[in-house]
Protein backbone atom coordinates (compact mmCIF):
# COMPACT_ATOMS: atom_id res chain seq x y z
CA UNK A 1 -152.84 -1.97 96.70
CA UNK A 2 -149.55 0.13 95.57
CA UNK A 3 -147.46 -0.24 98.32
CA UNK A 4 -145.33 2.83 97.27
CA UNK A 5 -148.50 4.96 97.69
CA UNK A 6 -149.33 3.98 101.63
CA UNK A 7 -147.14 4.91 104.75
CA UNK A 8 -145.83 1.17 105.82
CA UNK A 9 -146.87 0.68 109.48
CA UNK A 10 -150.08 2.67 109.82
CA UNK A 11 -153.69 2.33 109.44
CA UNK A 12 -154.75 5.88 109.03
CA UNK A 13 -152.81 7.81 105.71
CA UNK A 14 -153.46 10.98 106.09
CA UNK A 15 -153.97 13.47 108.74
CA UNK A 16 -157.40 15.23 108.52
CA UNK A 17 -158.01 18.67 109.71
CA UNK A 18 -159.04 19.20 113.70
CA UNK A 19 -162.57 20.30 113.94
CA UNK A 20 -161.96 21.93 117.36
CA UNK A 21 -158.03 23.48 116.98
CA UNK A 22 -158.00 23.80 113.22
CA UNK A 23 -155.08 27.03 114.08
CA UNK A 24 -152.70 24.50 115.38
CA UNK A 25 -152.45 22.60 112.78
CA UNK A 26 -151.90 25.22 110.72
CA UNK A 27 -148.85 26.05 112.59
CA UNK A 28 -147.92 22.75 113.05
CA UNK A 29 -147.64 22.54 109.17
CA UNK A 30 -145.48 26.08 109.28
CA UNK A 31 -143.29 24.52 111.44
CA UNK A 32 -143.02 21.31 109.44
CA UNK A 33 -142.42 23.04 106.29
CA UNK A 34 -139.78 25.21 108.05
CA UNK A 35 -138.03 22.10 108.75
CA UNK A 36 -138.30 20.69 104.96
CA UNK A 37 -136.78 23.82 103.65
CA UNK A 38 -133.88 23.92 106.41
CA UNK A 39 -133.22 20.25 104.62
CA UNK A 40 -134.56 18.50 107.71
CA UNK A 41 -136.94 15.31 107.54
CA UNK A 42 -140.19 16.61 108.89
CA UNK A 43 -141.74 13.02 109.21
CA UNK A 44 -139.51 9.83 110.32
CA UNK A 45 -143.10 7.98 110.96
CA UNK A 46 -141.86 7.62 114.50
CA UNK A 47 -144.45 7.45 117.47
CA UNK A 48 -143.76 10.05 120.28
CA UNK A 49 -144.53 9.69 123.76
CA UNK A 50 -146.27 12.69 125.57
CA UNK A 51 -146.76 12.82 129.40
CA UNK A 52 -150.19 14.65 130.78
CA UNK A 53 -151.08 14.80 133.87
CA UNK A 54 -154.68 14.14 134.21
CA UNK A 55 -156.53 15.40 137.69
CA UNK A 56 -158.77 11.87 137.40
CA UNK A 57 -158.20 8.84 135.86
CA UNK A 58 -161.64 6.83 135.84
CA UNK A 59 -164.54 7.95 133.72
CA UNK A 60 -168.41 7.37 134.36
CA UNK A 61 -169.67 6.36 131.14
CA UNK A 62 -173.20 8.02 130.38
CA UNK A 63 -174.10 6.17 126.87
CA UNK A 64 -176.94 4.25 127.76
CA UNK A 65 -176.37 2.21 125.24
CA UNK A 66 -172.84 0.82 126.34
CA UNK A 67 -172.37 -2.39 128.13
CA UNK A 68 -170.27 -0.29 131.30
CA UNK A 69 -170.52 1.94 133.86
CA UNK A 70 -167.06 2.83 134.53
CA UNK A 71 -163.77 3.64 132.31
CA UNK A 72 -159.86 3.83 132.29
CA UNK A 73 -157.27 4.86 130.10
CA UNK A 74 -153.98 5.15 130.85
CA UNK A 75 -153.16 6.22 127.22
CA UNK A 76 -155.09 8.37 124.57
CA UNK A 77 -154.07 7.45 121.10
CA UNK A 78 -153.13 4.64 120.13
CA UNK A 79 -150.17 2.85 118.14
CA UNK A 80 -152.19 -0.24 116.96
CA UNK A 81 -153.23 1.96 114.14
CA UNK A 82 -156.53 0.08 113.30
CA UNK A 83 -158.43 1.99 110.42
CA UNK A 84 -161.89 1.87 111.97
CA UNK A 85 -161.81 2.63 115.74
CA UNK A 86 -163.93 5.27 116.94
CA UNK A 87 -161.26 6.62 119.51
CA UNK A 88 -159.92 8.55 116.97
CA UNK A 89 -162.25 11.41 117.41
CA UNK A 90 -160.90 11.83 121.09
CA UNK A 91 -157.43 12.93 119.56
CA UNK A 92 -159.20 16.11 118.56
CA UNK A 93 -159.92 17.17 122.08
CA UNK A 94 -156.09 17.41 122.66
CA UNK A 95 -155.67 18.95 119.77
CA UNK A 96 -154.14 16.78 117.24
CA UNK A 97 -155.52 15.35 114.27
CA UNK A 98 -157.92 11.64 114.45
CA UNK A 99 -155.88 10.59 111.82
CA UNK A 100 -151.79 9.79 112.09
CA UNK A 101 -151.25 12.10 115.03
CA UNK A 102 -153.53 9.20 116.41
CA UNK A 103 -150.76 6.67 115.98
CA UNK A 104 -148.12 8.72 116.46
CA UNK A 105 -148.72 11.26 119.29
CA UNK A 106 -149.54 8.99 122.37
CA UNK A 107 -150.17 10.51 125.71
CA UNK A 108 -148.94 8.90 128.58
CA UNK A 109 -150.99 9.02 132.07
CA UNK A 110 -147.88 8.00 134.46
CA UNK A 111 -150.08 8.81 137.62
CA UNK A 112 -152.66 6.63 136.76
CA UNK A 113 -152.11 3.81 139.37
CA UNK A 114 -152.06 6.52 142.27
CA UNK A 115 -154.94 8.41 140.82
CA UNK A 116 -157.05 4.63 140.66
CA UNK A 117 -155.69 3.80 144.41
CA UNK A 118 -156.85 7.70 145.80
CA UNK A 119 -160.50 6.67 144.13
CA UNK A 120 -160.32 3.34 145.35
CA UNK A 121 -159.57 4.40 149.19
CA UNK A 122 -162.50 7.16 148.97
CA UNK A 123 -165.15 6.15 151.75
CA UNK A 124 -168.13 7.72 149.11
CA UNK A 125 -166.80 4.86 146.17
CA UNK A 126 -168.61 1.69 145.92
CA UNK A 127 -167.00 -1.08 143.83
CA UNK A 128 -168.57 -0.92 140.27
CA UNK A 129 -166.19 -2.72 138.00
CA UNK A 130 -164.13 -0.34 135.84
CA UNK A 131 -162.98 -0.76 132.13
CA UNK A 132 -159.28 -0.30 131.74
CA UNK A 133 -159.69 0.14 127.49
CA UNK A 134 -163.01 2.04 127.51
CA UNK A 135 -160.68 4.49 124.75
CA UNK A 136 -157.69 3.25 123.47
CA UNK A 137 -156.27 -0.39 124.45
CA UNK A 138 -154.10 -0.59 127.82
CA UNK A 139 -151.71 -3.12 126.38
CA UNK A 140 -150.85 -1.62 123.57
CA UNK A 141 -146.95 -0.74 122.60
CA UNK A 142 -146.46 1.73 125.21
CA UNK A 143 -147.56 -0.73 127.62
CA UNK A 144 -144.50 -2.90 127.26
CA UNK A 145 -142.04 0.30 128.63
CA UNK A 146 -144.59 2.15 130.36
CA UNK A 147 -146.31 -0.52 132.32
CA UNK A 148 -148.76 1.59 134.11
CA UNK A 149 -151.56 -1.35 133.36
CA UNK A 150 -149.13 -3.44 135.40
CA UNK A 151 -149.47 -0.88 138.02
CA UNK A 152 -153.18 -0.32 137.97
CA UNK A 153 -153.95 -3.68 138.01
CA UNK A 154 -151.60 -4.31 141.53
CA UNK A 155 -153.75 -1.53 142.27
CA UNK A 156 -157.02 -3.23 141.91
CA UNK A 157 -155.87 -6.88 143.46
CA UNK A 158 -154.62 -4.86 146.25
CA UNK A 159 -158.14 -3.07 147.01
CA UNK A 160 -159.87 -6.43 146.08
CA UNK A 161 -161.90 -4.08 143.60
CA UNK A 162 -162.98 -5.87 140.21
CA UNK A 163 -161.89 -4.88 136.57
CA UNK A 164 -162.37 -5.67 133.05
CA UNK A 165 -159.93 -5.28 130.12
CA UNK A 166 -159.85 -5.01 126.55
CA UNK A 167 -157.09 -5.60 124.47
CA UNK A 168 -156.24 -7.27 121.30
CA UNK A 169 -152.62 -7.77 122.27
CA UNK A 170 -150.86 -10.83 123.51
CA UNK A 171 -148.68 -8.75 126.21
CA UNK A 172 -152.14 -8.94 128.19
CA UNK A 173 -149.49 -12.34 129.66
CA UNK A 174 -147.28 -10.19 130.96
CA UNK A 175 -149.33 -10.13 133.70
CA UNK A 176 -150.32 -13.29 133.88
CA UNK A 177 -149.81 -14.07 137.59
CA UNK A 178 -151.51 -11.01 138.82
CA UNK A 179 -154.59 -11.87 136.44
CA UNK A 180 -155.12 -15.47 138.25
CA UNK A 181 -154.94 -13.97 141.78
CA UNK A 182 -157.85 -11.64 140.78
CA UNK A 183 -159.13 -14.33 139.38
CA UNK A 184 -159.55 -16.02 142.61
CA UNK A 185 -162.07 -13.86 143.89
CA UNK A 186 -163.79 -13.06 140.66
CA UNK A 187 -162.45 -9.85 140.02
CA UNK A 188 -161.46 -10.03 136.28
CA UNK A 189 -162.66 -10.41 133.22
CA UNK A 190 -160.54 -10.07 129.88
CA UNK A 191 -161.99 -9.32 126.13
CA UNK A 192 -159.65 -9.86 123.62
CA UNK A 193 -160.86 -8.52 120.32
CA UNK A 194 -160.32 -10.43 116.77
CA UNK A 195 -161.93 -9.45 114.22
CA UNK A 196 -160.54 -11.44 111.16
CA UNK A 197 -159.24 -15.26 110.93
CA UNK A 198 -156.92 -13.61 107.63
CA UNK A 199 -153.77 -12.49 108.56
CA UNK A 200 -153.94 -10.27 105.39
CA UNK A 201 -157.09 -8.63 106.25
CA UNK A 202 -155.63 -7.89 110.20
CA UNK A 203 -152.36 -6.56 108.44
CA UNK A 204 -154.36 -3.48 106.27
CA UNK A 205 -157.11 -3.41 109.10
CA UNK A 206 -154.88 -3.01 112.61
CA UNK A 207 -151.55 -2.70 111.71
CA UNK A 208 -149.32 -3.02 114.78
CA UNK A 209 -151.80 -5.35 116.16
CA UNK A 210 -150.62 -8.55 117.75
CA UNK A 211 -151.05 -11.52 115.18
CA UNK A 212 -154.35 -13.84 114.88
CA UNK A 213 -152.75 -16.60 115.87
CA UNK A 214 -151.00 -14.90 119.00
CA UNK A 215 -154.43 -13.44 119.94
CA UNK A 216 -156.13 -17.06 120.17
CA UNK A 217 -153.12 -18.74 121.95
CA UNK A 218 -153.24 -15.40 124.14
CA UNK A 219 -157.54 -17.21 124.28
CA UNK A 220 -156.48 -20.43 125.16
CA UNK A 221 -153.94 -19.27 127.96
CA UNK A 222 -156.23 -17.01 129.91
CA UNK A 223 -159.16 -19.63 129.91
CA UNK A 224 -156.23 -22.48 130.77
CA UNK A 225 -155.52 -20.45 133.97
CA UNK A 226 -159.03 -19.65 134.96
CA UNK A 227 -159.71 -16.26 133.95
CA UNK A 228 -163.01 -15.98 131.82
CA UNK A 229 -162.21 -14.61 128.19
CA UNK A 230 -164.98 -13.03 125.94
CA UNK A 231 -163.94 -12.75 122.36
CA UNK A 232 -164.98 -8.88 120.92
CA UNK A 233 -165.87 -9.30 117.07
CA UNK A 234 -165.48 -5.76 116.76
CA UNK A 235 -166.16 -4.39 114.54
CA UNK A 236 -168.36 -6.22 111.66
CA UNK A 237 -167.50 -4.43 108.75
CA UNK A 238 -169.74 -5.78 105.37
CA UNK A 239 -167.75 -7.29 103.10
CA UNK A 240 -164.56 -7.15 105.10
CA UNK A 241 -165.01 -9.49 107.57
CA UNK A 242 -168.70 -10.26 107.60
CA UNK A 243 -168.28 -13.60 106.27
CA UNK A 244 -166.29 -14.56 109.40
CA UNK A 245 -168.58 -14.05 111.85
CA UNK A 246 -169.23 -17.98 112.24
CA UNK A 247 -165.71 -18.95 112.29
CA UNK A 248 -164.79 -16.63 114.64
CA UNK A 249 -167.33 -18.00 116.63
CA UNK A 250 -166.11 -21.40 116.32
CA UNK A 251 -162.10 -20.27 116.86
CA UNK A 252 -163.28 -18.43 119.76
CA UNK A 253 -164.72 -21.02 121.82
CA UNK A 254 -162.38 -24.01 120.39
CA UNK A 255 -159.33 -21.54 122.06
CA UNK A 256 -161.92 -21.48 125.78
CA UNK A 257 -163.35 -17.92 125.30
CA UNK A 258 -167.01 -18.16 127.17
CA UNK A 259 -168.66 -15.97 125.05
CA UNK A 260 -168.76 -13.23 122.09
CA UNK A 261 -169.94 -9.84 121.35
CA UNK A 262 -169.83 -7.48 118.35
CA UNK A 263 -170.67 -4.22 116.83
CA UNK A 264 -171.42 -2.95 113.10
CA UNK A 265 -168.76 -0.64 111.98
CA UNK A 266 -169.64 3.50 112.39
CA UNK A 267 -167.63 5.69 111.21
CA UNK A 268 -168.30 9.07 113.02
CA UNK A 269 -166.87 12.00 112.81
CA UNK A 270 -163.55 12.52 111.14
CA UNK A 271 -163.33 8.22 110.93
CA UNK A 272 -165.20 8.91 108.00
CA UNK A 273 -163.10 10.78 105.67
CA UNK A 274 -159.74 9.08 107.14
CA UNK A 275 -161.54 5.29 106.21
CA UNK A 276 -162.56 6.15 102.74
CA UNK A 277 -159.43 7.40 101.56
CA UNK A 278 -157.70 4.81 103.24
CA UNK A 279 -159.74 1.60 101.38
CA UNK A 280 -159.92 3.44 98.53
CA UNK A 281 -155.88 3.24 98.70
CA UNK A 282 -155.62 -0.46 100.47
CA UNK A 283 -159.04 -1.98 98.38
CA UNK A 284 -159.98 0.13 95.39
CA UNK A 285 -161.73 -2.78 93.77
CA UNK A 286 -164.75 -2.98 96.37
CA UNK A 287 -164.24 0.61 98.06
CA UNK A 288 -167.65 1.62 96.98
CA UNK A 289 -169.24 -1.55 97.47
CA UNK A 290 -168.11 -1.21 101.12
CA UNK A 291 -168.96 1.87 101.98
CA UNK A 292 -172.10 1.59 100.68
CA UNK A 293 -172.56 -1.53 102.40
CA UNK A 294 -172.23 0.55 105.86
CA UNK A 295 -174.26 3.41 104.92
CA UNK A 296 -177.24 0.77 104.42
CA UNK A 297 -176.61 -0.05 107.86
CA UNK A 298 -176.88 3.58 109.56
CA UNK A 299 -179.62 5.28 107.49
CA UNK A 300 -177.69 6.18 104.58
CA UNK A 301 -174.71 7.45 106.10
CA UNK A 302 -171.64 6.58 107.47
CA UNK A 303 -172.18 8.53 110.67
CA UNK A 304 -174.29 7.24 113.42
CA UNK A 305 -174.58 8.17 116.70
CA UNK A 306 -178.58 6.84 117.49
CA UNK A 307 -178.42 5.23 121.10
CA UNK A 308 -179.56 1.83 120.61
CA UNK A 309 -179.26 1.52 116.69
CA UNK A 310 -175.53 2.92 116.33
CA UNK A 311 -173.87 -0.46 117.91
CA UNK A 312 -175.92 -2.80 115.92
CA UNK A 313 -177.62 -1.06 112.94
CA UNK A 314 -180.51 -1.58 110.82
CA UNK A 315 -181.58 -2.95 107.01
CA UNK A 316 -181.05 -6.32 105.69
CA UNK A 317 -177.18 -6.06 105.98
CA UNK A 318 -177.27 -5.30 109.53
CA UNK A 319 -179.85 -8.08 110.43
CA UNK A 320 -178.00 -10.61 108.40
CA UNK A 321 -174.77 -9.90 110.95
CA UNK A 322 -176.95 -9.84 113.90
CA UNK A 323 -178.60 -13.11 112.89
CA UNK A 324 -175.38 -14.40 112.66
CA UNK A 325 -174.04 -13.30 116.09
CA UNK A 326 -177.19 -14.62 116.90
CA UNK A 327 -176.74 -18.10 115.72
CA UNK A 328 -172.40 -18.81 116.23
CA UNK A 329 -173.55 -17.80 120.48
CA UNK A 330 -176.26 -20.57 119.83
CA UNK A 331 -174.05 -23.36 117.99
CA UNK A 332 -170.95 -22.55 120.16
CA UNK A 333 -171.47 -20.99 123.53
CA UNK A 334 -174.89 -22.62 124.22
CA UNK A 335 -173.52 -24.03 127.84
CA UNK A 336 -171.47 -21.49 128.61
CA UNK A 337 -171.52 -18.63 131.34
CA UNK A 338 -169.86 -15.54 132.09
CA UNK A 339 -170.40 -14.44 136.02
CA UNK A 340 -170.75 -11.13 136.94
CA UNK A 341 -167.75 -9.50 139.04
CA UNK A 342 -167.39 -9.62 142.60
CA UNK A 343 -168.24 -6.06 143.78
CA UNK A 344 -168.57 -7.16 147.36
CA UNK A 345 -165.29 -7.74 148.75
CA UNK A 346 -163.38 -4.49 148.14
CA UNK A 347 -165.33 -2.70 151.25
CA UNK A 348 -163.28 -4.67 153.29
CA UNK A 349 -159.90 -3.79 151.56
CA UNK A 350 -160.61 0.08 151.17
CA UNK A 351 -157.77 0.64 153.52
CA UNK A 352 -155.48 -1.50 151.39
CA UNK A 353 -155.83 -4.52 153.51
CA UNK A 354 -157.97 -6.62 154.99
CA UNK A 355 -160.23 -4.67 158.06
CA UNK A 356 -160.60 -6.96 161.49
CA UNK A 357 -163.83 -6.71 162.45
């Protein structure tokens, strides 16, 4: 890789047009070129914070095919930057581009935690548990000013109401204390997502991504204090990180986590174009191999959206994977269990304390 020919910091290296608001861009690029010629710098590579002001904040997810029935984000893009994640096609929606408007343009939901609490007091909701991270990951650098996780999550231990997060970053200890008190009443699960043991390969893969090390300490902390982990070895991608997939396993449940789950790489949409141009600039040697490697798992292409085969593919390469999902759950989780969530108890916390009967 020629350093000199990436942009330090990010995963994505180019900005691909907007299917859905193609005219914006277009002016956005008048407007940046307006500022080159006034001898401005159009692009200091510096993330900007954007408030919205959603009218809901949780999502019912309809994919049949996905392992929840309810979703948060407080934040759509996301500065983690990692090269592969399919939330990148959501950016489009709001009008910027999947690729470093991603990283760099992240809106901010500040009235999350009283949009979660007015849902939460509703007499018509019954406790499901909800996904903070169904989109982009709720602890990732915004987190640490923003803290409107923090917020959501005194939300939930306050309505006794039960929530799952995903994050691959270590400030997920930040809220340590408020994690074991939900933990008391089974109200929390956490998946932390690693997807390499090679600090090199999480560098060029999720770039502003807490460390391997930091994300199996953050493991071995959560399970310490009683809070059930599940490790996320997501995404497999062949030839990337394929190879890892049994010690992973092992790291996982030497650091406590009680389980794993994964998914085979897809690149959808615009993930396509803005993943082969970036490994063809960060690993020209096997660029080819790769994405060839993925199209044998999806039919051919790179694209998949097929409910049921999307997540875990098909052909040899894709059964290989699977097989060895398959096999670390049997050599290193064999005795262990994740319980379901407590959906029982918030009923009698709907009014944000306990009822007397």
């Amino acid at each position: 890789m020629n350093p000199k020919s990436t942009i330090k910091g990010r995963g994505a290296q180019l900005n691909v047009p907007n299917r859905f608001f193609e005219l914006s861009h277009e002016m956005r690029d008048d407007f940046l070129e307006f500022c080159h010629k006034e001898g401005e710098e159009s692009d200091k590579n510096k993330t900007l914070y954007l408030e919205v002001f959603p009218k809901t904040i949780v999502n019912k997810v309809e994919s049949p095919d996905i392992g929840m029935a309810y979703s948060m984000n407080a934040y759509q893009g996301c500065e983690h930057g990692c090269i592969y994640c399919y939330a990148r096609n959501s950016h489009e929606f709001w009008g910027y581009s999947a690729g470093l408007d991603f990283e760099r343009r992240i809106m901010v939901k500040k009235e999350a935690p009283k949009l979660l609490e007015d849902l939460l007091k509703k007499k018509s909701w019954k406790a499901q548990p909800i996904v903070m991270s169904g989109n982009t990951d709720c602890y990732q650098p915004a987190e640490k000013q923003f803290e409107i996780t923090k917020q959501c999550l005194e939300v939930f231990l306050k309505y006794r109401h039960p929530v799952a997060i995903i994050t691959k970053n270590a400030l997920v200890l930040r809220d340590l204390e408020i994690l074991k008190e939900l933990s008391k009443d089974n109200l929390i699960g956490v998946n932390i997502s690693i997807t390499s043991l090679s600090e090199e390969t999480r560098r060029v893969l999720e770039p502003r991504t807490a460390s391997i090390s930091k994300r199996l300490e953050t493991v071995k902390i959560l399970s310490e204090n009683g809070i059930p982990v599940n490790v996320m070895l997501a995404p497999i991608i062949p030839s990337i990180n394929s190879h890892e997939i049994l010690p992973l396993g092992k790291a996982a449940s030497d650091h406590g986590a009680l389980g794993i789950s994964h998914t085979i790489v897809r690149l959808n949409g615009a993930i396509g174009e803005i993943f082969t141009d970036w490994i063809h600039k960060t690993m020209p040697d096997k660029a080819e191999k790769v994405l060839h490697q993925i199209e044998s798992c999806h039919g051919g292409t790179l694209n998949d959206s097929r409910y049921g085969t999307r997540m875990r593919g098909e052909g040899k390469i894709a059964e290989q994977i699977n097989n060895l999902v398959k096999l670390a759950r049997q050599k290193y989780f064999k005795d262990k269990l994740i319980l379901k969530l407590n959906t029982q108890l918030h009923e009698q916390f709907k009014d944000g304390q306990l009822k007397l009967f």
